[in-house]
Protein backbone atom coordinates (compact mmCIF):
# COMPACT_ATOMS: atom_id res chain seq x y z
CA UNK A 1 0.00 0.00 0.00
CA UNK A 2 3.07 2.22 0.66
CA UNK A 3 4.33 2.30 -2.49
CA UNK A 4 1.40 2.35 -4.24
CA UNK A 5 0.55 5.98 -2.36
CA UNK A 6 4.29 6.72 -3.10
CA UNK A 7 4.27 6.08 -7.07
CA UNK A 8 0.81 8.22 -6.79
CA UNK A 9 2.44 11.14 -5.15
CA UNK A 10 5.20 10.97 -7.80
CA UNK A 11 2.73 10.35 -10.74
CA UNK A 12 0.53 13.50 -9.47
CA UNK A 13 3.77 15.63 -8.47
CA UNK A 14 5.25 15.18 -12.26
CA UNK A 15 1.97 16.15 -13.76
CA UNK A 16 2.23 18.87 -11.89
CA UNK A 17 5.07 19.80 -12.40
CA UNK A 18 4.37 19.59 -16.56
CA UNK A 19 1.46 20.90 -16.50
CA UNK A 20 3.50 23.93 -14.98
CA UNK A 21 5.84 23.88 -16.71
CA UNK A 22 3.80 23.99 -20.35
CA UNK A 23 1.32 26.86 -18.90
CA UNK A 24 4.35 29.35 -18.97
CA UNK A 25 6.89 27.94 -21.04
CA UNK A 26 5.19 27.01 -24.34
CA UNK A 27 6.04 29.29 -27.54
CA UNK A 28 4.04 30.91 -30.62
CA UNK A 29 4.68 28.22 -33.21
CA UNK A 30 5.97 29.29 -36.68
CA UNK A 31 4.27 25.88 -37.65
CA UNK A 32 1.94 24.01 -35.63
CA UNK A 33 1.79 20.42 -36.51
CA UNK A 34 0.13 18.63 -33.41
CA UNK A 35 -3.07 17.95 -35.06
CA UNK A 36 -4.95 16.76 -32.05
CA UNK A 37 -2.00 14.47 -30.48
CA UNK A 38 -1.46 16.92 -27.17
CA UNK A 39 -4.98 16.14 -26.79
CA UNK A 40 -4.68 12.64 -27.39
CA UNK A 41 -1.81 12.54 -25.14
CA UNK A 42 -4.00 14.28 -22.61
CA UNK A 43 -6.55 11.64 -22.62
CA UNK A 44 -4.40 8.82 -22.27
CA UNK A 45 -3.80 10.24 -18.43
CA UNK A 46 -7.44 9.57 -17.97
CA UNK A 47 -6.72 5.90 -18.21
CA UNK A 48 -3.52 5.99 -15.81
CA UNK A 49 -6.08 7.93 -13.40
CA UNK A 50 -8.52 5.14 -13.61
CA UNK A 51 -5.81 2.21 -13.72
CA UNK A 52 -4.14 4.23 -10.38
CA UNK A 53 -8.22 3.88 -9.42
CA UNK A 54 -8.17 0.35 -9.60
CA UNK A 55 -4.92 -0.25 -8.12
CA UNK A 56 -6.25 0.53 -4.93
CA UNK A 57 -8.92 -2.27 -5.12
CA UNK A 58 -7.82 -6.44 -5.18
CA UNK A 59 -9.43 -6.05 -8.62
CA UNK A 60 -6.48 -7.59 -10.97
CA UNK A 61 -3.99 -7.67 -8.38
CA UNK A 62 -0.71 -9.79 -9.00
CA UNK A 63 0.28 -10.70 -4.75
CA UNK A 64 3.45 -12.81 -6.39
CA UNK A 65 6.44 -11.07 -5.65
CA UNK A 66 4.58 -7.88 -4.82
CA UNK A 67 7.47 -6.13 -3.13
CA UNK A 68 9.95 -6.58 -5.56
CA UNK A 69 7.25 -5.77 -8.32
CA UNK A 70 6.57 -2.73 -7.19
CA UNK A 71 9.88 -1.47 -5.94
CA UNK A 72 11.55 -2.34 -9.18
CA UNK A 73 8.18 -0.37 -10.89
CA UNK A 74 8.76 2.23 -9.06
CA UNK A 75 12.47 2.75 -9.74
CA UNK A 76 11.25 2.54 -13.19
CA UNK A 77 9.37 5.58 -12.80
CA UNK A 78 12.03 7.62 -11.07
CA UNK A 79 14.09 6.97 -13.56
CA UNK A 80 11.83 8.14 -16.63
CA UNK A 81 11.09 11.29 -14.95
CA UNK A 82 14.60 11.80 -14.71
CA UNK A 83 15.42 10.88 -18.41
CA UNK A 84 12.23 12.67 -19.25
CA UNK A 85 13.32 16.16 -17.43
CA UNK A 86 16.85 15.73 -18.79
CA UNK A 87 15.58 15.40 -22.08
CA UNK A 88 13.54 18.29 -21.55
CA UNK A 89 16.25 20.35 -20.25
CA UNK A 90 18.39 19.67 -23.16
CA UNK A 91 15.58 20.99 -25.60
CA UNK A 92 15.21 24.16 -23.48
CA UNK A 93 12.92 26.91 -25.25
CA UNK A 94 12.31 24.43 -27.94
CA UNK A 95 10.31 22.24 -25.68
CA UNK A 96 6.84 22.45 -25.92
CA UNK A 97 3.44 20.65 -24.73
CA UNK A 98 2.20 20.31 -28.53
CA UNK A 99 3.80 19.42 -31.83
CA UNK A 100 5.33 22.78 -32.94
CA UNK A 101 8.06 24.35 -35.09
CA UNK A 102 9.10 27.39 -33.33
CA UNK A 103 10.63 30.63 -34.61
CA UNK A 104 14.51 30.12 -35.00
CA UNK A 105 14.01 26.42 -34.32
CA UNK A 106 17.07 24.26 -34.12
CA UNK A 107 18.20 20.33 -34.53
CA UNK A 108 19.41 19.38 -30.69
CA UNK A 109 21.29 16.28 -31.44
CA UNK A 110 23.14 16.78 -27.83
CA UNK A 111 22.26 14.75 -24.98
CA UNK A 112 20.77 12.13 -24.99
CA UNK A 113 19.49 13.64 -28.34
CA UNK A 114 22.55 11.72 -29.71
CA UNK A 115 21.31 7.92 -28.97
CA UNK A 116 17.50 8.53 -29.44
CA UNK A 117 15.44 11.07 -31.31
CA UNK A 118 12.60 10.83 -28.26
CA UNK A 119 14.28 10.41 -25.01
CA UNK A 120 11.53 12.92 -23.59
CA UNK A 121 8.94 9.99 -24.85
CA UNK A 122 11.47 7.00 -23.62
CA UNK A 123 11.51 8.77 -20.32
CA UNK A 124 7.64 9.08 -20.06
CA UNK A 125 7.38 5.65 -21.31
CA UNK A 126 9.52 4.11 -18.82
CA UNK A 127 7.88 6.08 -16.01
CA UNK A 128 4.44 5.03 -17.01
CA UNK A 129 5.73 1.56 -17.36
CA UNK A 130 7.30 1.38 -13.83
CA UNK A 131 3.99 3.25 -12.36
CA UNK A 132 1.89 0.47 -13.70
CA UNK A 133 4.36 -1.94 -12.47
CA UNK A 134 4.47 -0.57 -9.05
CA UNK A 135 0.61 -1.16 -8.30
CA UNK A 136 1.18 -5.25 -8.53
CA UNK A 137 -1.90 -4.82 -10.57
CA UNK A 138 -2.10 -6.15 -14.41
CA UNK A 139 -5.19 -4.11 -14.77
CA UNK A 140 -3.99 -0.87 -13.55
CA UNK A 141 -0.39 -1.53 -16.19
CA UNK A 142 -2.74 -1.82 -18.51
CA UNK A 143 -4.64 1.08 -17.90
CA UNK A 144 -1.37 3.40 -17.21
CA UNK A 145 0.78 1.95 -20.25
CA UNK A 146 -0.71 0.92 -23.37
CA UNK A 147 -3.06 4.24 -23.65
CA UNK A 148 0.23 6.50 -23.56
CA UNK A 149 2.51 4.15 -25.38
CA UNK A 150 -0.13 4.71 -28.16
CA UNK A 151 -0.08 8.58 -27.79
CA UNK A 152 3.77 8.43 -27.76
CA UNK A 153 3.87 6.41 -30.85
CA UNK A 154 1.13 8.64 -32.75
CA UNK A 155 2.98 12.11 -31.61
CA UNK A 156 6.59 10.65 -32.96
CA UNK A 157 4.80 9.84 -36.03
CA UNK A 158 3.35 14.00 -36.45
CA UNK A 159 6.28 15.44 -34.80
CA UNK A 160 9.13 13.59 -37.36
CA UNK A 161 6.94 15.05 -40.29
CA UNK A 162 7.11 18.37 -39.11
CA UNK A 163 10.85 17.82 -37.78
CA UNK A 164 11.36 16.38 -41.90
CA UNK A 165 9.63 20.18 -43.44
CA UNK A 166 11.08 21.96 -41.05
CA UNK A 167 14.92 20.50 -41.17
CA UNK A 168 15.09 18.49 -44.57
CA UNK A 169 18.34 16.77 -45.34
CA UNK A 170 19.46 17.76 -41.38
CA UNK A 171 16.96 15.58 -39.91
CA UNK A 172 16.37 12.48 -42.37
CA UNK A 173 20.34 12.32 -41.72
CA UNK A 174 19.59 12.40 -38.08
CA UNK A 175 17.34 9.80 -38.84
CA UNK A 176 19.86 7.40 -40.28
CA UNK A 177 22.09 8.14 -37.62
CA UNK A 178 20.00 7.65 -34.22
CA UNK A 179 16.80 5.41 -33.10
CA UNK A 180 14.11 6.70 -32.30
CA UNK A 181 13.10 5.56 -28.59
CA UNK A 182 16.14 1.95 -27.74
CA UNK A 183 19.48 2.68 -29.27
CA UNK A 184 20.24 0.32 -31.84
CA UNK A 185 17.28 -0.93 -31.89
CA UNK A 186 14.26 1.06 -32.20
């Protein structure tokens, strides 16, 4: 039950803290490509807030190795937020809630912009992942993962269009160079 209130309080503190974070940071676009995915993204919370719901009942819970389970999910988590932030961080001013192309918009291959093209995505990914994890619930990882692995996957596909008009030759030779979420792999 502990750690299930502690991956809540980090869940609800990072959301927070992006939500924040978007309200004063984000930028007028020159071009603004998100078509509908920040909202998409969005709603995919509204499943982790139901699976985080459900964690809290015996509905779907997993009791084998519960403690390790949810430890390990939980470390998980931690450490996407940190990737996530990190990756944020590096992006600076060109960091925004939606799919944009801002004015004097550059390439940021530093980072860990030089192993993946999405580390902000890997690091939400993995945090989502080890949030689900941590509840010792398949119903709740369910809820919490698949919804924003699909949001992830639909946003990478608008935001390397806009990244292709907007950089050309720069980025499709990014793209031969770097993965977009597992070096090496995908």
């Amino acid at each position: 039950m502990l750690i299930r209130l502690l991956a809540l309080v980090l869940c609800a503190s990072w959301w927070i803290a992006e939500y924040t974070r978007s309200s004063f940071r984000d930028k007028e676009p020159v071009d603004d490509s998100d078509k509908g995915t920040s909202r998409l993204w969005d709603a995919s919370h509204l499943f982790a807030v139901i699976g985080f719901a459900v964690g809290f009942t015996h509905f779907g819970y997993v009791p084998a190795a519960e403690r390790l389970v949810s430890v390990s999910g939980l470390a998980s988590a931690v450490a996407g937020i940190v990737l996530r932030w990190r990756a944020i961080t590096t992006l600076g001013r060109y960091f925004t809630g939606k799919v944009q192309i801002l004015y004097e918009h550059r390439l940021v291959r530093s980072g860990a912009y030089r192993y993946v093209r999405h580390p902000a995505y890997l690091g939400a990914l993995m945090a989502y992942f080890g949030l689900g994890v941590s509840f010792a619930n398949w119903i709740t990882f369910v809820l919490v993962f698949f919804p924003v692995l699909f949001a992830a996957l639909r946003r990478m596909q608008f935001e390397e269009a806009a990244l292709i008009q907007a950089f050309g030759e720069e980025y499709t030779e990014y793209i031969g160079k770097t993965k977009r979420l597992l070096p090496g792999i995908y």
